[in-house]
Protein backbone atom coordinates (compact mmCIF):
# COMPACT_ATOMS: atom_id res chain seq x y z
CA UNK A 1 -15.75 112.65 57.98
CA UNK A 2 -18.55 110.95 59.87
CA UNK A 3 -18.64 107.82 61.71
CA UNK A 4 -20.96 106.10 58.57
CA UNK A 5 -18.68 107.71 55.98
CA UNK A 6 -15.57 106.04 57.77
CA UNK A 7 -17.50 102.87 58.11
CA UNK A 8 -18.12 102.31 54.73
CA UNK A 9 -14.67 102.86 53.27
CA UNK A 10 -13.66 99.13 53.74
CA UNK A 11 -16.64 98.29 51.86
CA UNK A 12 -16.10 100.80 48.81
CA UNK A 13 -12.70 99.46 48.30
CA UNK A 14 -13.92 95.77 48.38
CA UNK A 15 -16.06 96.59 45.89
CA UNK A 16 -14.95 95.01 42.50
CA UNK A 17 -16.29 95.91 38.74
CA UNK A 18 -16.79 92.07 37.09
CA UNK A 19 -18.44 93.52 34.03
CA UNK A 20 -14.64 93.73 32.32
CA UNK A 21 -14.00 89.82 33.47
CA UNK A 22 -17.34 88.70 32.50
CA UNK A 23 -17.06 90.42 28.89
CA UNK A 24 -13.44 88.82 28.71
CA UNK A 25 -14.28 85.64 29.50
CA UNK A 26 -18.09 85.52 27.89
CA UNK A 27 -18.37 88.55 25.78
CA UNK A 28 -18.32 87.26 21.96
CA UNK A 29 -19.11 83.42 21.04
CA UNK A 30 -15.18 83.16 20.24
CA UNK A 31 -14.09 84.00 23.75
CA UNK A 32 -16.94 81.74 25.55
CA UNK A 33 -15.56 78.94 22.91
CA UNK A 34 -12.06 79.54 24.53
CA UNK A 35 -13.53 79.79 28.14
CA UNK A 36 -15.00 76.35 27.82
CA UNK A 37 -12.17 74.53 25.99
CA UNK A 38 -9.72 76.09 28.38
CA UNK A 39 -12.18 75.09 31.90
CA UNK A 40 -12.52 71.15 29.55
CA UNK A 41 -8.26 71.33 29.15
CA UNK A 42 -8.17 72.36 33.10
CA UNK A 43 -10.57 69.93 34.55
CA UNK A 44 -9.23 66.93 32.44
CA UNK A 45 -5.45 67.73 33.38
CA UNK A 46 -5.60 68.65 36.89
CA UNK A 47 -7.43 66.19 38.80
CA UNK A 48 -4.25 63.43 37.45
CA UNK A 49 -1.72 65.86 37.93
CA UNK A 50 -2.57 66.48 41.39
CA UNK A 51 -2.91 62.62 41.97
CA UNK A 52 0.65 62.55 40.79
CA UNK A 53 2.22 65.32 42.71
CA UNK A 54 0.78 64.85 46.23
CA UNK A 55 -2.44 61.93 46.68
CA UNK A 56 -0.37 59.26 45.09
CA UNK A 57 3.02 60.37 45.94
CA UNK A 58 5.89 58.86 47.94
CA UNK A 59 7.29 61.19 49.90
CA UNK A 60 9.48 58.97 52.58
CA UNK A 61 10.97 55.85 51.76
CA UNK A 62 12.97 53.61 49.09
CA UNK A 63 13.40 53.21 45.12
CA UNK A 64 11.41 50.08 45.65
CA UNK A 65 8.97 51.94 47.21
CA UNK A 66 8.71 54.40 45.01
CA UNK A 67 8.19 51.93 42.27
CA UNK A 68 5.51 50.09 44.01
CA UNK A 69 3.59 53.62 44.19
CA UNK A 70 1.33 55.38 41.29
CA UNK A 71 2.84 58.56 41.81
CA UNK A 72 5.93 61.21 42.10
CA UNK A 73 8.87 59.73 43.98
CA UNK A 74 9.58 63.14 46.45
CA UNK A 75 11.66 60.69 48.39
CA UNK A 76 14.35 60.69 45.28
CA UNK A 77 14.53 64.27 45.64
CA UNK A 78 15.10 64.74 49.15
CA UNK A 79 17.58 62.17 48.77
CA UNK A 80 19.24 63.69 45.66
CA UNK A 81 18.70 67.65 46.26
CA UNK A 82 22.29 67.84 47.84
CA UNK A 83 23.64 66.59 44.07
CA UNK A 84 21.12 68.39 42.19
CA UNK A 85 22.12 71.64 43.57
CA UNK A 86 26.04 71.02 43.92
CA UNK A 87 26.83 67.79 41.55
CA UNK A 88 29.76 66.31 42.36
CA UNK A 89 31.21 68.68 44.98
CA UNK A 90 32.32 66.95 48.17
CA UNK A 91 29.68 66.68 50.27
CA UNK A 92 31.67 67.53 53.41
CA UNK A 93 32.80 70.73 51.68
CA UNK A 94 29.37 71.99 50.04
CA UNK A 95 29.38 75.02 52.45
CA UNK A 96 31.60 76.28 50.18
CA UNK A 97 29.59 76.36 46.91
CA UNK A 98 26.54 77.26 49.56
CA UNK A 99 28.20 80.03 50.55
CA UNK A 100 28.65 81.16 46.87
CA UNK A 101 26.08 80.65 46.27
CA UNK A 102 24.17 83.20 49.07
CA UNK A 103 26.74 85.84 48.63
CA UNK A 104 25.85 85.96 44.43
CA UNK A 105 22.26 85.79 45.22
CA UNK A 106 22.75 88.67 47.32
CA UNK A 107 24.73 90.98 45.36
CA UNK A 108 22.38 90.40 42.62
CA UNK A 109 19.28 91.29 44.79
CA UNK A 110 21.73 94.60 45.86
CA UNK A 111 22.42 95.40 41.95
CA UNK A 112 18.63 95.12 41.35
CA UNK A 113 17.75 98.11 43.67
CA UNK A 114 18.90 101.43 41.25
CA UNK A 115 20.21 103.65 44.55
CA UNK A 116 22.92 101.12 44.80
CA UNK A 117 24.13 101.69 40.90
CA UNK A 118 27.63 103.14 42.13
CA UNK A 119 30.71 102.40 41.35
CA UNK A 120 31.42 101.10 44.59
CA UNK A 121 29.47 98.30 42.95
CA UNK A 122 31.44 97.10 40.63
CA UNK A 123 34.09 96.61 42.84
CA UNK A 124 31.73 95.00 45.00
CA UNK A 125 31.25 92.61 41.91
CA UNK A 126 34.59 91.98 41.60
CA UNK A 127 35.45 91.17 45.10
CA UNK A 128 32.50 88.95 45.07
CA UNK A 129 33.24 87.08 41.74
CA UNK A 130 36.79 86.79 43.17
CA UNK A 131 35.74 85.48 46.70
CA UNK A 132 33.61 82.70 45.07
CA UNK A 133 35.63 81.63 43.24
CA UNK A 134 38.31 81.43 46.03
CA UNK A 135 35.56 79.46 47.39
CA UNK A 136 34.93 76.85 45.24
CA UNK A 137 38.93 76.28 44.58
CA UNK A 138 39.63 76.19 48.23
CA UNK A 139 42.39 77.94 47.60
CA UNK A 140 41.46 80.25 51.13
CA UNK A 141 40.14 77.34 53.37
CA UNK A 142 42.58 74.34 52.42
CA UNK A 143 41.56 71.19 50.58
CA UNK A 144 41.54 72.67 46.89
CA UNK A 145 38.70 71.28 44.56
CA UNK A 146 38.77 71.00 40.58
CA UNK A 147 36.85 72.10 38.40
CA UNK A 148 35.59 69.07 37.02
CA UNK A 149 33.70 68.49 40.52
CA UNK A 150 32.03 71.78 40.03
CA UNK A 151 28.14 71.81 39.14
CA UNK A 152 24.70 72.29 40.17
CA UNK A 153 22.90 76.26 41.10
CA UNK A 154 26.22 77.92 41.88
CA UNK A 155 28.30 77.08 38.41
CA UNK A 156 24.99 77.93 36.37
CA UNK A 157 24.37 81.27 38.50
CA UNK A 158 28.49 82.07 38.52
CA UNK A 159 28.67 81.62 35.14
CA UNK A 160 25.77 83.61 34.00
CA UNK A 161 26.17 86.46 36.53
CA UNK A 162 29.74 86.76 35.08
CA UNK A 163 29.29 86.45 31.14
CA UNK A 164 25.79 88.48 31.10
CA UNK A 165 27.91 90.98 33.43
CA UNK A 166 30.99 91.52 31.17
CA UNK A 167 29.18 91.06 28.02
CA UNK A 168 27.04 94.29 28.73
CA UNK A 169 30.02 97.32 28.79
CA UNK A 170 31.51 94.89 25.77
CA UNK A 171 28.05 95.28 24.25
CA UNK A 172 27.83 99.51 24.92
CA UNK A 173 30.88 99.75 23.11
CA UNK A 174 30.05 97.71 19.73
CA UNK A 175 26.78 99.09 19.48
CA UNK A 176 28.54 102.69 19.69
CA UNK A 177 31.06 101.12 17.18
CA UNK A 178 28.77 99.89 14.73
CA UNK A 179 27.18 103.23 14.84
CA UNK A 180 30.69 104.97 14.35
CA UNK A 181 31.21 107.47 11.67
CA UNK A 182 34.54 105.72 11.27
CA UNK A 183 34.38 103.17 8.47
CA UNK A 184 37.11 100.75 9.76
CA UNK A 185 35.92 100.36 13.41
CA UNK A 186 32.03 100.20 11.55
CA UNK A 187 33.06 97.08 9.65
CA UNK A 188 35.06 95.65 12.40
CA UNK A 189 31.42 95.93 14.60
CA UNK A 190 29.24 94.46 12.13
CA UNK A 191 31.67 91.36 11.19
CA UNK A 192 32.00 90.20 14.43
CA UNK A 193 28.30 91.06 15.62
CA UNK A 194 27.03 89.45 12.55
CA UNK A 195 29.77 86.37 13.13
CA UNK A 196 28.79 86.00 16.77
CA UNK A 197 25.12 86.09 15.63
CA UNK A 198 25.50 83.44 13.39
CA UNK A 199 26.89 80.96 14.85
CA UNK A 200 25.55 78.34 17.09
CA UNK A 201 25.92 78.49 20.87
CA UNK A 202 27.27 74.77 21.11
CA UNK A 203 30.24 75.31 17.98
CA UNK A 204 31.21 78.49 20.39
CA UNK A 205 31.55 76.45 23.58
CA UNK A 206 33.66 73.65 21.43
CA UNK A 207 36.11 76.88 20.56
CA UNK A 208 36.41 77.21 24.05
CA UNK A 209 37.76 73.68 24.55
CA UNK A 210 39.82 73.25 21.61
CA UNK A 211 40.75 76.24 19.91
CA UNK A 212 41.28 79.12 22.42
CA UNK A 213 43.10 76.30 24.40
CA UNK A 214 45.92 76.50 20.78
CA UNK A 215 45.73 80.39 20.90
CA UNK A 216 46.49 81.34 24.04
CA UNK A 217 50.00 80.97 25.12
CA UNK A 218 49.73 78.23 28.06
CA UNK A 219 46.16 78.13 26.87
CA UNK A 220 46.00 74.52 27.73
CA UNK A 221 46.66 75.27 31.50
CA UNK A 222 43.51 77.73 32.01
CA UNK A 223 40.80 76.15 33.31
CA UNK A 224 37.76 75.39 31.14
CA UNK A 225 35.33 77.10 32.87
CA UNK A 226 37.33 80.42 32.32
CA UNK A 227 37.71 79.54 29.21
CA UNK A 228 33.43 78.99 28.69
CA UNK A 229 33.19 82.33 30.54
CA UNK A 230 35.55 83.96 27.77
CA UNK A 231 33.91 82.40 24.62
CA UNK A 232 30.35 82.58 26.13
CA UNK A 233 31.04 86.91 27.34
CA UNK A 234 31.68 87.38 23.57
CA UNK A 235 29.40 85.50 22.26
CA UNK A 236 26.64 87.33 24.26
CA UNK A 237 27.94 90.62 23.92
CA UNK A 238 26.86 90.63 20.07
CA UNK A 239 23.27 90.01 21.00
CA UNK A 240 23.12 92.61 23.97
CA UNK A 241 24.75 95.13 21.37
CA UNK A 242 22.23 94.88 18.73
CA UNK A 243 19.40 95.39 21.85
CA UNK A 244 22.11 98.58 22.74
CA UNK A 245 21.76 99.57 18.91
CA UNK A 246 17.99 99.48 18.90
CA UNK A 247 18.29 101.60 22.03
CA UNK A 248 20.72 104.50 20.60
CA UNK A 249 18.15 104.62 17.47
CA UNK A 250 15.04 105.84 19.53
CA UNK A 251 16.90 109.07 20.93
CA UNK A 252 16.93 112.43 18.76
CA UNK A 253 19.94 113.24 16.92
CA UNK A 254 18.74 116.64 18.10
CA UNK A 255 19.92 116.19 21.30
CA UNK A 256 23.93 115.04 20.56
CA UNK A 257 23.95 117.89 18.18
CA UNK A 258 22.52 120.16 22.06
CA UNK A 259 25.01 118.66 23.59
CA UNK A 260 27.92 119.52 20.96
CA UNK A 261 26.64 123.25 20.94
CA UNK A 262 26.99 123.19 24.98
CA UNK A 263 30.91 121.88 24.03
CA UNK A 264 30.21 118.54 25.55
CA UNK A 265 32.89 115.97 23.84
CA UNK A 266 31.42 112.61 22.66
CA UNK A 267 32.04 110.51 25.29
CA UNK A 268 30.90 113.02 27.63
CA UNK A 269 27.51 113.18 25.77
CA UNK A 270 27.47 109.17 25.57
CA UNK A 271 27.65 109.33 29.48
CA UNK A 272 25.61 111.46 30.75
CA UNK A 273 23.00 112.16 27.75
CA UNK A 274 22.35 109.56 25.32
CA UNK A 275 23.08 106.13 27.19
CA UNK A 276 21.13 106.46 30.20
CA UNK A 277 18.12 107.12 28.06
CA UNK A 278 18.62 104.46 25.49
CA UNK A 279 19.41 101.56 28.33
CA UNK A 280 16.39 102.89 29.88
CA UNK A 281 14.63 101.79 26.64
CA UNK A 282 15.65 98.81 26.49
CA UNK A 283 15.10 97.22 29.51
CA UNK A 284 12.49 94.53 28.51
CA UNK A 285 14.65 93.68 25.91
CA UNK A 286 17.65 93.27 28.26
CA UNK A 287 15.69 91.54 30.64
CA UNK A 288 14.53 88.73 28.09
CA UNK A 289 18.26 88.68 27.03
CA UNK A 290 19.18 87.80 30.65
CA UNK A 291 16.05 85.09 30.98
CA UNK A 292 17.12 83.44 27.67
CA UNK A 293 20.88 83.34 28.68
CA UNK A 294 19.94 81.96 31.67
CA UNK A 295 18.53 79.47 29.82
CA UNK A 296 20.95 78.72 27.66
CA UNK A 297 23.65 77.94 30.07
CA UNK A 298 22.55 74.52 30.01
CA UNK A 299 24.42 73.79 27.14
CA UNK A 300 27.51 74.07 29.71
CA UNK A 301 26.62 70.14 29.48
CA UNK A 302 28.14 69.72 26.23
CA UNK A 303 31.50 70.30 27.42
CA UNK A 304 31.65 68.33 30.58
CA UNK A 305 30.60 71.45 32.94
CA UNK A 306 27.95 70.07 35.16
CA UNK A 307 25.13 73.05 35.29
CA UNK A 308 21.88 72.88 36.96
CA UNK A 309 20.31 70.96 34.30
CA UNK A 310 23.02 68.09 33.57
CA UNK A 311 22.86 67.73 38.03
CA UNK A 312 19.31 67.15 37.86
CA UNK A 313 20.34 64.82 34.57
CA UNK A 314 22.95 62.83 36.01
CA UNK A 315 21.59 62.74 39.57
CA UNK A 316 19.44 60.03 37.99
CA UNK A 317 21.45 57.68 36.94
CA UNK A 318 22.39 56.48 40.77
CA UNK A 319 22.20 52.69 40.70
CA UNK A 320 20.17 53.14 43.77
CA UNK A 321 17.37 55.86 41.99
CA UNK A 322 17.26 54.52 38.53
CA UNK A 323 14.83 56.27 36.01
CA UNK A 324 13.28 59.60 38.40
CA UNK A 325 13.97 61.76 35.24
CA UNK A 326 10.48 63.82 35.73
CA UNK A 327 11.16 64.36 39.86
CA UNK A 328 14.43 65.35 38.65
CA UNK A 329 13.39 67.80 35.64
CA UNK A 330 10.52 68.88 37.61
CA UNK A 331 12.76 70.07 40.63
CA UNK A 332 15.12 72.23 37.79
CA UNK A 333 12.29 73.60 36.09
CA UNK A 334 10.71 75.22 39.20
CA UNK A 335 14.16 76.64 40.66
CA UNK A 336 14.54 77.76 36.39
CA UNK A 337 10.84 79.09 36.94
CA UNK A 338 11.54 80.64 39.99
CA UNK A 339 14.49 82.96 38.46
CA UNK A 340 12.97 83.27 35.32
CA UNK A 341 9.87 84.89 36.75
CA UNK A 342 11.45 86.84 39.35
CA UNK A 343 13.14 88.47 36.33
CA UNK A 344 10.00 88.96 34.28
CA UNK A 345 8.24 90.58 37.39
CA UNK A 346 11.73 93.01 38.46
CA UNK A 347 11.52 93.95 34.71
CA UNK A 348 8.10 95.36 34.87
CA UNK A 349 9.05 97.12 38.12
CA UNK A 350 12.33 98.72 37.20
CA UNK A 351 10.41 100.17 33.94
CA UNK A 352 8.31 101.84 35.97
CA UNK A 353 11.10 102.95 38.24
CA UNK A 354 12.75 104.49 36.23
CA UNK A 355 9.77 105.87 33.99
CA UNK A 356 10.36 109.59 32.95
CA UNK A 357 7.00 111.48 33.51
CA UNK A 358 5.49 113.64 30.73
CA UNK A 359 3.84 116.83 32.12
């Protein structure tokens, strides 16, 4: 390769094909229609929303300064962030719930990465869960904590690590039931998928704190939160087992009956044959399971267990930083955001990962 030929390669891949944009964005009267509405809807929302955010903002001071100002109080959140992310915990002991905090961030940024899917870690898991937990108690560094003081990032994030976690082997197992030559164990599936299904989220968390409390023996002595992680692991598990089901449909019944011929038991052909390539099928659908879940936990509120959300909620109503409700909101949404579209963007990734090719 010449010295010209060399030089020009930076250029070649700089170069950039805008016919496809241009026809996109200007190619039939409908789409220039939508071009120009959506450039009108940009031009009249920005400029104010910008104002808001940052040119009018108050970014150091007092409520009374805040309220002498035009626009966003970030002085309320710096002074309520600590609350937001950790509610009522004492504030002398939040490197507790901090330190939860990192260690289930990391394991779940460890569980994303496939070469790690051993079973050294779900023990890892379990360790983890357990040292958290131990963390937030106190019950290894002294000076236990209740519940009740619990809240903020590391109860939404414990919470939905755990139930989304459990509910998924729970959710293997009906969907293999419901698809169970077995009559019995069939019906048994679909009742309590179907019951699960249908009915509400909030009715299953006040189950949690009144009836499960009646039947379990010295029910009344287990904390609520375990008792939300019990009702809310169930509850999921029906929806991840119809996303299972859908899963175990799109594989040949050719290849069990392969697998029967080679003398491979049923379990045996679950394992290694049929499962791998039906949770490989469903990963999008899994994915928006664990986004909308995520979501969801912030019905926790309804029960006294003080999630992300119901911080950021209650962290206004400080005598001293009355009525910041859209600093507040605004500050959940973008740490919601933040997982929400890390999950959407590991989603596309780990289909691709673990794409068969077709030769």
């Amino acid at each position: 390769m010449s010295l010209v030929d060399i030089a020009s390669l930076p250029l070649m891949r700089r170069s950039f094909d805008w016919k496809p944009l241009w026809n996109g964005l200007f190619g039939t009267r409908l789409n220039t229609a939508l071009t120009v509405l959506t450039l009108a809807f940009l031009v009249w929302l920005v400029p104010p929303l910008v104002r808001w955010l940052v040119l009018d903002a108050t970014w150091t001071g007092t409520a009374q300064d805040c309220a002498a100002a035009s626009g966003a109080c970030w002085a309320f959140v710096v002074a309520k962030l600590r609350f937001i992310l950790f509610a009522f915990y004492p504030q002398e002991l939040q490197w507790r719930p901090t330190a939860a905090l990192l260690l289930l961030l990391g394991l779940l940024v460890v569980t994303a990465q496939p070469r790690f899917w051993r079973r050294e870690l779900l023990i890892a898991w379990l360790l983890v869960v357990g040292l958290c937990w131990a963390l937030l108690t106190g019950t290894l560094t002294g000076s236990p904590v209740p519940s009740n003081q619990w809240g903020g990032l590391p109860v939404t994030l414990l919470v939905w690590s755990v139930c989304f976690g459990l509910s998924i082997p729970l959710a293997v197992l009906l969907a293999l039931a419901r698809r169970s030559k077995m009559g019995g164990l069939r019906t048994l599936a679909v009742l309590f998928i179907e019951l699960m299904r249908g009915t509400p989220m909030v009715a299953i968390l006040y189950v949690a704190m009144l009836i499960l409390p009646m039947a379990i023996p010295g029910g009344q002595f287990v904390d609520k939160t375990v008792r939300a992680i019990i009702m809310i692991t169930l509850f999921w598990s029906a929806y991840v087992a119809e996303v299972v089901r859908g899963g175990l449909q799109t594989i040949p019944h050719g290849q069990e009956e392969a697998a029967k011929a080679l003398g491979l038991g049923y379990w045996r052909t679950m394992q290694l044959i049929v499962l791998p390539q039906a949770l490989r099928q469903v990963i999008p659908g899994m994915v928006n399971l664990a986004i909308g879940f995520l979501l969801a936990t912030s019905l926790l509120a309804v029960i006294g267990i003080f999630d992300l959300l119901n911080a950021a909620r209650a962290s206004t109503t400080d005598p001293k930083w009355l009525g910041f409700y859209d600093e507040a909101y605004l500050v959940a949404g973008i740490i919601y955001f933040l997982f929400c579209f890390g999950g959407s963007r590991y989603s596309r990734w780990l289909e691709t990962r673990l794409k068969v090719p077709h030769h």
